[in-house]
C-alpha atoms as a PDB file:
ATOM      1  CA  UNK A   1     -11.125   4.834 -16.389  1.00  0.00           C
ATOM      2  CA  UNK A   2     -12.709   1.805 -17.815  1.00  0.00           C
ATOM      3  CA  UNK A   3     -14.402  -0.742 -15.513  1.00  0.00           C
ATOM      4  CA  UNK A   4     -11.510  -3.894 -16.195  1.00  0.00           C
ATOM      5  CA  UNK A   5      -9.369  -1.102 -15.125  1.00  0.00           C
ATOM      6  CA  UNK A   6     -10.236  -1.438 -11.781  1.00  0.00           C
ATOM      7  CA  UNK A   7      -7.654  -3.693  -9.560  1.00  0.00           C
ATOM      8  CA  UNK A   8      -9.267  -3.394  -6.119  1.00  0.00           C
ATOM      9  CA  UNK A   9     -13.127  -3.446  -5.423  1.00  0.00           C
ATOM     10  CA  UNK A  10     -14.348  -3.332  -1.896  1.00  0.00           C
ATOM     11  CA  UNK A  11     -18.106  -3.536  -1.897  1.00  0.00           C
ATOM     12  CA  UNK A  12     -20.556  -3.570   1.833  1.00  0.00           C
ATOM     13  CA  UNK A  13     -17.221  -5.186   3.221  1.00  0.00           C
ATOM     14  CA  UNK A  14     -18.383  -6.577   6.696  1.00  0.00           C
ATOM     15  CA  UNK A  15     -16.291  -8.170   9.279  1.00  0.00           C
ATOM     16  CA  UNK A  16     -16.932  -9.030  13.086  1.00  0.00           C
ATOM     17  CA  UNK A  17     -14.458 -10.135  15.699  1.00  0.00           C
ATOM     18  CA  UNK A  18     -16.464 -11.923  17.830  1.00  0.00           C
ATOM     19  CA  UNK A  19     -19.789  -9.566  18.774  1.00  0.00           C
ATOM     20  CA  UNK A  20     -17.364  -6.833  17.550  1.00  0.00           C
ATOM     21  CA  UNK A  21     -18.089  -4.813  13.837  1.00  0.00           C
ATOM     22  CA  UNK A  22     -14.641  -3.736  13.332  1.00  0.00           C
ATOM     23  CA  UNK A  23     -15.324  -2.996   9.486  1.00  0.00           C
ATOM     24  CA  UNK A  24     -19.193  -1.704   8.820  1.00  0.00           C
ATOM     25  CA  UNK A  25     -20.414  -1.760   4.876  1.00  0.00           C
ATOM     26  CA  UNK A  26     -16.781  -1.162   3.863  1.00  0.00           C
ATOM     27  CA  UNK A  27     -16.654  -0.010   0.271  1.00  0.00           C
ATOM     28  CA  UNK A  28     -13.779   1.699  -2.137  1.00  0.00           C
ATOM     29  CA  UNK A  29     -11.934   1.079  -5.204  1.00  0.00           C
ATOM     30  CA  UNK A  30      -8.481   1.754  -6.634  1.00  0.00           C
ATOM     31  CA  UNK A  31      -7.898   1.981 -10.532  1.00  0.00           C
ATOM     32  CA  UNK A  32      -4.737   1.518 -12.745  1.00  0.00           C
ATOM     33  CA  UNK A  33      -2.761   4.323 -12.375  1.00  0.00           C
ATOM     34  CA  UNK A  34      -4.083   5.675  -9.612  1.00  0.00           C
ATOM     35  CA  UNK A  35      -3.104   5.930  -5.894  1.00  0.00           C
ATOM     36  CA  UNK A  36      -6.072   5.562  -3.351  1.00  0.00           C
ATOM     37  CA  UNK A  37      -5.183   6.882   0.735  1.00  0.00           C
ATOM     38  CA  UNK A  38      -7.133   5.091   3.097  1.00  0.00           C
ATOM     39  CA  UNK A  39      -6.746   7.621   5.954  1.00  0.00           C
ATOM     40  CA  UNK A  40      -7.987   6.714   9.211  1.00  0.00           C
ATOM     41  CA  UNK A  41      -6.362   6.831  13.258  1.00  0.00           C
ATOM     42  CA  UNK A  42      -5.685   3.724  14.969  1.00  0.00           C
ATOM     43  CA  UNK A  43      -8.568   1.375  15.534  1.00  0.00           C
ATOM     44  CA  UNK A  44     -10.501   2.634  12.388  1.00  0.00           C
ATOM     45  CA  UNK A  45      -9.776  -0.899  10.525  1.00  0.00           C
ATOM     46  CA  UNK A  46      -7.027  -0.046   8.543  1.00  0.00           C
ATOM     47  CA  UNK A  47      -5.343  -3.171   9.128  1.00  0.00           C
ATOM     48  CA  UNK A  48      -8.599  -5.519   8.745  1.00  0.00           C
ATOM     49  CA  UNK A  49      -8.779  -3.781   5.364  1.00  0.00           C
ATOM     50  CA  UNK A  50      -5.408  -5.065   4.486  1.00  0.00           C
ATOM     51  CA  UNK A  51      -5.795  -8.131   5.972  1.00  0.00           C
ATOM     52  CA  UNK A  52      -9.148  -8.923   3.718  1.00  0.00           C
ATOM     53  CA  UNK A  53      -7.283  -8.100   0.336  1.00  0.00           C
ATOM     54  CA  UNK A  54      -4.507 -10.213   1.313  1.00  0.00           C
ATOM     55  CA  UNK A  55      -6.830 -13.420   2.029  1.00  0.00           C
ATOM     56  CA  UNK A  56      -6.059 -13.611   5.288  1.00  0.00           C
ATOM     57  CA  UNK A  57      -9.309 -13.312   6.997  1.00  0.00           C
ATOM     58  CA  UNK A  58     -12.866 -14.562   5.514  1.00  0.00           C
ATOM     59  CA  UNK A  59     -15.607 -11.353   5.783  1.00  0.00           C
ATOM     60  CA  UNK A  60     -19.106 -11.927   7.303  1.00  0.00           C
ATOM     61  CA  UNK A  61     -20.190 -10.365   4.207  1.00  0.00           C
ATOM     62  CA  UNK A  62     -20.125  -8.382   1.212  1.00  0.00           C
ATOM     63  CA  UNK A  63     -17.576  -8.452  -1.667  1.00  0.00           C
ATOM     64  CA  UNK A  64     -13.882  -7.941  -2.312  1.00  0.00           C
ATOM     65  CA  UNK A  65     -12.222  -8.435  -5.388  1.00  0.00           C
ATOM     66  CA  UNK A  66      -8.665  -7.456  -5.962  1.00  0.00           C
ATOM     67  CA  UNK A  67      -7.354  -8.336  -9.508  1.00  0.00           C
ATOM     68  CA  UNK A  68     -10.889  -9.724 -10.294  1.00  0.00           C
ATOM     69  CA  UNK A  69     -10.221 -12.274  -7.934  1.00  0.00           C
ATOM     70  CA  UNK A  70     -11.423 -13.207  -4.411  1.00  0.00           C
ATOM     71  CA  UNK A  71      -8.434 -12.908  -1.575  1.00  0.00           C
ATOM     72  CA  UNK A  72     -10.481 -15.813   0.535  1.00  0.00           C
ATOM     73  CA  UNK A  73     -11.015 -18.443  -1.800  1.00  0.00           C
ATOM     74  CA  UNK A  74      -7.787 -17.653  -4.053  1.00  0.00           C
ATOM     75  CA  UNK A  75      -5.447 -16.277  -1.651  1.00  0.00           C
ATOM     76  CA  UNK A  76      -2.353 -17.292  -3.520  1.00  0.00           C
ATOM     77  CA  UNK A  77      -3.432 -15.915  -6.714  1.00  0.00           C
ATOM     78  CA  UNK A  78      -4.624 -12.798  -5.653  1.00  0.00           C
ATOM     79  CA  UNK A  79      -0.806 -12.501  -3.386  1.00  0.00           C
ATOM     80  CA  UNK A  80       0.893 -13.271  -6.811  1.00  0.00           C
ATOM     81  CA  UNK A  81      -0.131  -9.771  -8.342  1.00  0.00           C
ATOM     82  CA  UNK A  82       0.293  -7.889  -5.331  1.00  0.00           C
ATOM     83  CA  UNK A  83       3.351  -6.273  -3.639  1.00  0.00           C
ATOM     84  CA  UNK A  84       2.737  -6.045   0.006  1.00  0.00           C
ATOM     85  CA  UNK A  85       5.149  -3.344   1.672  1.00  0.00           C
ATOM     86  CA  UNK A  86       4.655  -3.263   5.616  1.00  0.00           C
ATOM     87  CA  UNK A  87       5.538  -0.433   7.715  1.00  0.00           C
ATOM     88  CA  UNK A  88       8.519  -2.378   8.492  1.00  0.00           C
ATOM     89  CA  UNK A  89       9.705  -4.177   5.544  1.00  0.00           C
ATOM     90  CA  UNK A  90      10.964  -7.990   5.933  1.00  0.00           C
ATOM     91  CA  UNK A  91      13.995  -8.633   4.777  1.00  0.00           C
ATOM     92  CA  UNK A  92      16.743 -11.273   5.539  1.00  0.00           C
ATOM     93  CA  UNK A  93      19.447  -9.243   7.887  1.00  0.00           C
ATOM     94  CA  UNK A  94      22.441 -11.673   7.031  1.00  0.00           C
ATOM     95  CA  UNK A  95      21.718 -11.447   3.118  1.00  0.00           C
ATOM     96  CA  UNK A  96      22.684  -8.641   0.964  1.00  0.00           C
ATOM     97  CA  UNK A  97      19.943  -6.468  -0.902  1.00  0.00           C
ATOM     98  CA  UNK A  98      20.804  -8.782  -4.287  1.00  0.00           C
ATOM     99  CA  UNK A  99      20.846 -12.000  -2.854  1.00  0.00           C
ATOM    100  CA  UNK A 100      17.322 -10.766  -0.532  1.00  0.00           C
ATOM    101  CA  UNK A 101      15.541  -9.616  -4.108  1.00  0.00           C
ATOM    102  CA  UNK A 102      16.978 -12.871  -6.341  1.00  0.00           C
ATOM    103  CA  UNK A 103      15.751 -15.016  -3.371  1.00  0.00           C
ATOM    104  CA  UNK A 104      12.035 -13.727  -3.363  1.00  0.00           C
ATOM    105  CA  UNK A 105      11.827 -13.495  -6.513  1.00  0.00           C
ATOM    106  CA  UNK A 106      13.094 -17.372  -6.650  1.00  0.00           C
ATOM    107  CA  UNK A 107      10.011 -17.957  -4.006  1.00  0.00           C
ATOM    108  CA  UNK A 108       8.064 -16.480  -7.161  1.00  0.00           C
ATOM    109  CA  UNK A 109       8.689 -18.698  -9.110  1.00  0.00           C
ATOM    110  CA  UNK A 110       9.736 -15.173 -11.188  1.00  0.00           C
ATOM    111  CA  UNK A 111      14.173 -14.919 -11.238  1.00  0.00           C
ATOM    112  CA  UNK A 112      15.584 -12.202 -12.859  1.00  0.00           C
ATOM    113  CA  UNK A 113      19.467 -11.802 -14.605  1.00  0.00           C
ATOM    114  CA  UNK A 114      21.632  -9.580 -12.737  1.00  0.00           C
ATOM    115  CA  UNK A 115      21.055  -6.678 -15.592  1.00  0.00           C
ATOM    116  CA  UNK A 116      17.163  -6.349 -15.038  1.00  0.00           C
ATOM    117  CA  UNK A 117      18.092  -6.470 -10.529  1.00  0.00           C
ATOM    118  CA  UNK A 118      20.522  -3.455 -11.169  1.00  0.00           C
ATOM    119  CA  UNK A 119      17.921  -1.849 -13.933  1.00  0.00           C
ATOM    120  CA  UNK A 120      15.214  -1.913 -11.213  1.00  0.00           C
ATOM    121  CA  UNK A 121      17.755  -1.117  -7.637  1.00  0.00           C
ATOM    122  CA  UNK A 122      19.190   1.911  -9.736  1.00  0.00           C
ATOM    123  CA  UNK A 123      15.420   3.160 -11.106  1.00  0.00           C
ATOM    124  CA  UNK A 124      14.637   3.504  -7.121  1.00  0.00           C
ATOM    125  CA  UNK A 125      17.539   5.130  -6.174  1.00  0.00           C
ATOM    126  CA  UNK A 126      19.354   2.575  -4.058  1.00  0.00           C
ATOM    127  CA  UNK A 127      23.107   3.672  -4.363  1.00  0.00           C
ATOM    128  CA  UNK A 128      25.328   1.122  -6.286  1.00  0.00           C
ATOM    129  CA  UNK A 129      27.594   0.306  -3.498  1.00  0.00           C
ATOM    130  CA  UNK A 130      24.862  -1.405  -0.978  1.00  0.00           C
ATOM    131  CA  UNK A 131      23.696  -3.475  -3.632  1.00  0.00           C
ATOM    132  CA  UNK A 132      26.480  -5.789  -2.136  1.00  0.00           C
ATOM    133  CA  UNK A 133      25.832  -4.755   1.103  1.00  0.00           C
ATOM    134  CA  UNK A 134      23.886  -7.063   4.206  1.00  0.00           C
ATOM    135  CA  UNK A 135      21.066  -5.636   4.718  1.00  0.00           C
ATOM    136  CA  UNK A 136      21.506  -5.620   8.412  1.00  0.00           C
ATOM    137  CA  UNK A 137      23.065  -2.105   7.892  1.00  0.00           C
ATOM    138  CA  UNK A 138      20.072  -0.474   5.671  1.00  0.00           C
ATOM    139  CA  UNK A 139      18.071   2.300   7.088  1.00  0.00           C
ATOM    140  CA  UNK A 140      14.267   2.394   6.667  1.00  0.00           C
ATOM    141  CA  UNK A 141      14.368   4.070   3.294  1.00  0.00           C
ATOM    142  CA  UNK A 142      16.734   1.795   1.706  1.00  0.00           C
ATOM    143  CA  UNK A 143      15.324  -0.662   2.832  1.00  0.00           C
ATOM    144  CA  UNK A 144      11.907   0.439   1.707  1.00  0.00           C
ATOM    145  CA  UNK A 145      13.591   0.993  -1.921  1.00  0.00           C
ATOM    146  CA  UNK A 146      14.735  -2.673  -1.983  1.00  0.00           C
ATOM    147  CA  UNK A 147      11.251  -3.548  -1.774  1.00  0.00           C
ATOM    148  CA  UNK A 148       9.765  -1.436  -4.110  1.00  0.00           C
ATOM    149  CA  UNK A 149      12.523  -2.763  -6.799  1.00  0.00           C
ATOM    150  CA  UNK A 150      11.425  -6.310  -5.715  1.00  0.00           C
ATOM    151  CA  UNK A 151       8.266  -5.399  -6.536  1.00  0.00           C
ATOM    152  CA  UNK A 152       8.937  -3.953  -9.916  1.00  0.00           C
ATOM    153  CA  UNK A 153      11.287  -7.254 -11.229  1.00  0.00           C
ATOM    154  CA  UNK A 154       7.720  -9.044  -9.877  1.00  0.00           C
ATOM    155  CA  UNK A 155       6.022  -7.115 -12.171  1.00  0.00           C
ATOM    156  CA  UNK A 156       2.521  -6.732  -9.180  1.00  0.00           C
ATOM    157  CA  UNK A 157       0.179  -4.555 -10.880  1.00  0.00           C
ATOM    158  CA  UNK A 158      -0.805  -3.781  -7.211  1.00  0.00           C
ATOM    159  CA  UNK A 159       0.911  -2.248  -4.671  1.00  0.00           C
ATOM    160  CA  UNK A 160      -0.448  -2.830  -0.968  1.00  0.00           C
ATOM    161  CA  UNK A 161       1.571  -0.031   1.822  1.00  0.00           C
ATOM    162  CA  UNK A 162       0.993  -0.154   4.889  1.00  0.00           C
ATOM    163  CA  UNK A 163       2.176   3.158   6.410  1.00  0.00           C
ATOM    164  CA  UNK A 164       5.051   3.711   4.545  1.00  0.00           C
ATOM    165  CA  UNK A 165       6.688   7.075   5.824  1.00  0.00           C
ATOM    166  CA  UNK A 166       6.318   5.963   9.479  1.00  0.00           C
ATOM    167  CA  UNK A 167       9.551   7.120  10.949  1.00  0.00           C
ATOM    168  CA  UNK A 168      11.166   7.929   7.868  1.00  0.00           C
ATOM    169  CA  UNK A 169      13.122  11.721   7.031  1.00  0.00           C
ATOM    170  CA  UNK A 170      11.693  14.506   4.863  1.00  0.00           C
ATOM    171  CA  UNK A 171      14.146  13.664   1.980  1.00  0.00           C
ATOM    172  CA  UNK A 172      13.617  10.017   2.131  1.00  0.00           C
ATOM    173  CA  UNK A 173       9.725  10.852   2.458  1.00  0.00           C
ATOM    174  CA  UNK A 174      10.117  12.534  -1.024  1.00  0.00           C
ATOM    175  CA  UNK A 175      11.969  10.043  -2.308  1.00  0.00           C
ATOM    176  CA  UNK A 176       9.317   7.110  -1.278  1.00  0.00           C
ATOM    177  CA  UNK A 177       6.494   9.300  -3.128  1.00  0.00           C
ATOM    178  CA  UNK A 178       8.484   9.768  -6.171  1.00  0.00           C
ATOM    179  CA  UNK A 179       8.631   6.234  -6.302  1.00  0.00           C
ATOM    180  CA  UNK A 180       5.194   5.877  -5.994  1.00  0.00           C
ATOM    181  CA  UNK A 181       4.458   8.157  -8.772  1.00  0.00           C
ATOM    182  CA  UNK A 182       6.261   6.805 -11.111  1.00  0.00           C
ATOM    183  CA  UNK A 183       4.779   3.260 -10.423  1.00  0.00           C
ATOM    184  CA  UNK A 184       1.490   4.933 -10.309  1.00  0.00           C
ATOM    185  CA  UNK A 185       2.677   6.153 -14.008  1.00  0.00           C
ATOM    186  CA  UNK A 186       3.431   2.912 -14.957  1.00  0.00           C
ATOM    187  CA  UNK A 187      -0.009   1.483 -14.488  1.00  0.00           C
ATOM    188  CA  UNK A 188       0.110   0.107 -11.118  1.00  0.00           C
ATOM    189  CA  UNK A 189      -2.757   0.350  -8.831  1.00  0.00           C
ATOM    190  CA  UNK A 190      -1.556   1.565  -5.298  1.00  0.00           C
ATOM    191  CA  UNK A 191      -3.754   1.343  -1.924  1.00  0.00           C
ATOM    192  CA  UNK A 192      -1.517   3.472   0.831  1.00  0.00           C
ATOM    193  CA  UNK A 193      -2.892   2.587   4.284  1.00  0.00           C
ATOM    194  CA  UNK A 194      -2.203   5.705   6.990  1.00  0.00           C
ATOM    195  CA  UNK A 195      -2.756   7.783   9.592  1.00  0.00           C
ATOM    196  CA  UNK A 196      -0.311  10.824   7.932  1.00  0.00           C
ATOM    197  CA  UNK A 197      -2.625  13.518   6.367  1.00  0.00           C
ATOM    198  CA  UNK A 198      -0.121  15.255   4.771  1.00  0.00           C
ATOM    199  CA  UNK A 199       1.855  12.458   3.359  1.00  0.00           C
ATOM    200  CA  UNK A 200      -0.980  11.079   1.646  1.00  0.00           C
ATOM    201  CA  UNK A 201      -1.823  14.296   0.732  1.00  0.00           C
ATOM    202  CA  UNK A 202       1.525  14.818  -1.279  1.00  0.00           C
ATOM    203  CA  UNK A 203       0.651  11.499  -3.475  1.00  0.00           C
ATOM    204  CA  UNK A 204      -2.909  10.216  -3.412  1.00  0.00           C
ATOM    205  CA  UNK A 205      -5.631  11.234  -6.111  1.00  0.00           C
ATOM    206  CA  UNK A 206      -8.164  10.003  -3.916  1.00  0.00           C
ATOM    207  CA  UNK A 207      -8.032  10.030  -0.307  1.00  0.00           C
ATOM    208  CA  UNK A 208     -11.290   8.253   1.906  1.00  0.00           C
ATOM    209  CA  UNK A 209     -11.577   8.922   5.677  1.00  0.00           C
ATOM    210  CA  UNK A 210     -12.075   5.505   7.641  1.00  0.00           C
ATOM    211  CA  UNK A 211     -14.258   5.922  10.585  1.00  0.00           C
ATOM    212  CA  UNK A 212     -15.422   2.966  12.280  1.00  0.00           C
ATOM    213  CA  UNK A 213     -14.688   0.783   9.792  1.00  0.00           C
ATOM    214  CA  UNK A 214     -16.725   2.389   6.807  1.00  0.00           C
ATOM    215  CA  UNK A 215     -15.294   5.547   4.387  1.00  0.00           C
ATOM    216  CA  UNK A 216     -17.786   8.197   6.095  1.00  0.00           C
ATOM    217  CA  UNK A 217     -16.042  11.167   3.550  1.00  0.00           C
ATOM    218  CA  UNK A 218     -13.917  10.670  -0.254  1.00  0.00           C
ATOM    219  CA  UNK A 219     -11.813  13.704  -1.343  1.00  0.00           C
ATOM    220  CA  UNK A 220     -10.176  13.622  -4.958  1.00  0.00           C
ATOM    221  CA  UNK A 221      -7.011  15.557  -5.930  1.00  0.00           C
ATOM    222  CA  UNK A 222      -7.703  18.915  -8.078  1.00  0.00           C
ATOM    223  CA  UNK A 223      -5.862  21.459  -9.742  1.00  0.00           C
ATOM    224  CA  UNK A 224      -2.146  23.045  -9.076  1.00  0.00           C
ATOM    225  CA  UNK A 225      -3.077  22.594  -5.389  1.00  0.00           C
ATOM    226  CA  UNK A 226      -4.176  18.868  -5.233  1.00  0.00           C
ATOM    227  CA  UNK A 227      -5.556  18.867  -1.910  1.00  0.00           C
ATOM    228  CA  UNK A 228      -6.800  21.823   0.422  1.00  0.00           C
ATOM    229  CA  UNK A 229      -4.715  21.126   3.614  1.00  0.00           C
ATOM    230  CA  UNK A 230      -6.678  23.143   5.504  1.00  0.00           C
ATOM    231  CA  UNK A 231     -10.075  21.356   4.944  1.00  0.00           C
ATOM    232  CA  UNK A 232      -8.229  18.057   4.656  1.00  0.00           C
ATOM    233  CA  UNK A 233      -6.987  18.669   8.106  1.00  0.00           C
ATOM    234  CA  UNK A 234     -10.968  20.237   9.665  1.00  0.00           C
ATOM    235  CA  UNK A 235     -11.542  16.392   8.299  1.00  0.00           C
ATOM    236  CA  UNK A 236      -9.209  14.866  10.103  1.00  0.00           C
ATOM    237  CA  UNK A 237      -9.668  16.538  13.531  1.00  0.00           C
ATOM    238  CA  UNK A 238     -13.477  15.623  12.936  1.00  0.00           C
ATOM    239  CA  UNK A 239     -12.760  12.062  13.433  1.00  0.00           C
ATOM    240  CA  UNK A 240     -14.252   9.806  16.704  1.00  0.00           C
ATOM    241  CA  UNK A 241     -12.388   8.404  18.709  1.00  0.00           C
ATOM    242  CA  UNK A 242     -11.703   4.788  18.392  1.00  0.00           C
ATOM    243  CA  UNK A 243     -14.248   2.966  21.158  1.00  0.00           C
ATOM    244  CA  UNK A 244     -15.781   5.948  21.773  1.00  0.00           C
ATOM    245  CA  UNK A 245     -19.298   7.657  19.905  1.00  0.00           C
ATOM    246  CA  UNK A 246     -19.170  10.016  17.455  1.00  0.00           C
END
């Protein structure tokens, strides 16, 4: 992968709470076309991490860069090429799924005709008939799917998820990855933030273990396989806990 291929660069990332290290010489990086699993269990800085590509939060030191950009002195630039999808997605209830993606996209300064918002809700499987539809009534996975479309008619070469598959089914598990595989096809540089081994498993190439707020192991995705489970899971178990010493 070339090097102005690279979307996200997270180099010696420190940041302290107070007398508190929550993330310690942070560093990882996510290509085009690929999709990077930071794996770690609660307290590990998973969130911190977000919050520092977002712009939301100024590090103590080191460097991030996400679209060759940095999130604390150009937050709004950096949050125009990324698509940030939270564990639970914010959407307006009372609006339906069109009038919730034409209105962001509005916000964006970025509006779309109706042909391109149908193109993109029927590429991620959202069924014809709730296109119409409040959005009050969605489950997780549609709603998740609105997103994702959103963040296709945005074009975001970068997709930001935090948990995704938290509470969702099997099916609509498989149906979020294929999603992310075919944006990952597309070109789009994907960081998924989570605790689920296996679910990253099914769609990262890369997958770094967050301990402590630093990646203390990277594994990368290899023949038919992908992943061994098995040692993937020895990993896991291996992990401190939060608070506590290794």
């Amino acid at each position: 992968m070339a090097a102005d291929a690279t979307r996200i660069v997270v180099r010696d990332l420190v940041v302290r709470y107070g007398e508190r290290q929550v993330l310690d010489r942070l560093s990882l990086s996510v290509s085009a076309g690929e999709v990077y699993a930071l794996l770690g269990g609660n307290g590990a800085g998973k969130s911190t991490t977000l919050q520092a590509l977002l712009g939301f939060l100024k590090p103590h030191s080191g460097l991030v860069r996400v679209a060759g950009r940095d999130p604390a002195a150009e937050p709004e630039q950096v949050r125009r090429a990324i698509a940030y999808i939270p564990e639970n997605v914010a959407l307006y209830d009372h609006l339906t799924a069109r009038e919730n993606v034409d209105y962001f996209l509005g916000l964006a300064d970025s509006p779309r005709v109706g042909p391109e918002v149908e193109a993109a809700f029927t590429s991620v499987g959202l069924p014809k008939e709730a296109w119409s539809r409040r959005v009050s009534g969605f489950s997780k996975g549609m709603r998740q799917k609105t997103a994702i479309a959103l963040a296709m008619l945005r074009q975001a070469s970068i997709l930001l998820l935090d948990e995704p598959t938290s509470g969702l089914d099997p099916g609509a598990s498989a149906d979020f990855n294929d999603l992310v595989s075919r944006l990952r096809a597309e070109g789009a540089a994907i960081l998924v933030v989570t605790h689920d081994l296996f679910g990253a498993a099914d769609v990262a190439d890369r997958i770094g273990f967050l301990e402590q707020g630093r990646i203390v192991e990277e594994m990368a995705a290899s023949g038919p396989e992908r992943f061994d489970l098995r040692a993937l899971h020895d990993r896991f178990q291996r992990a401190p806990v939060a608070g506590k010493a290794a």
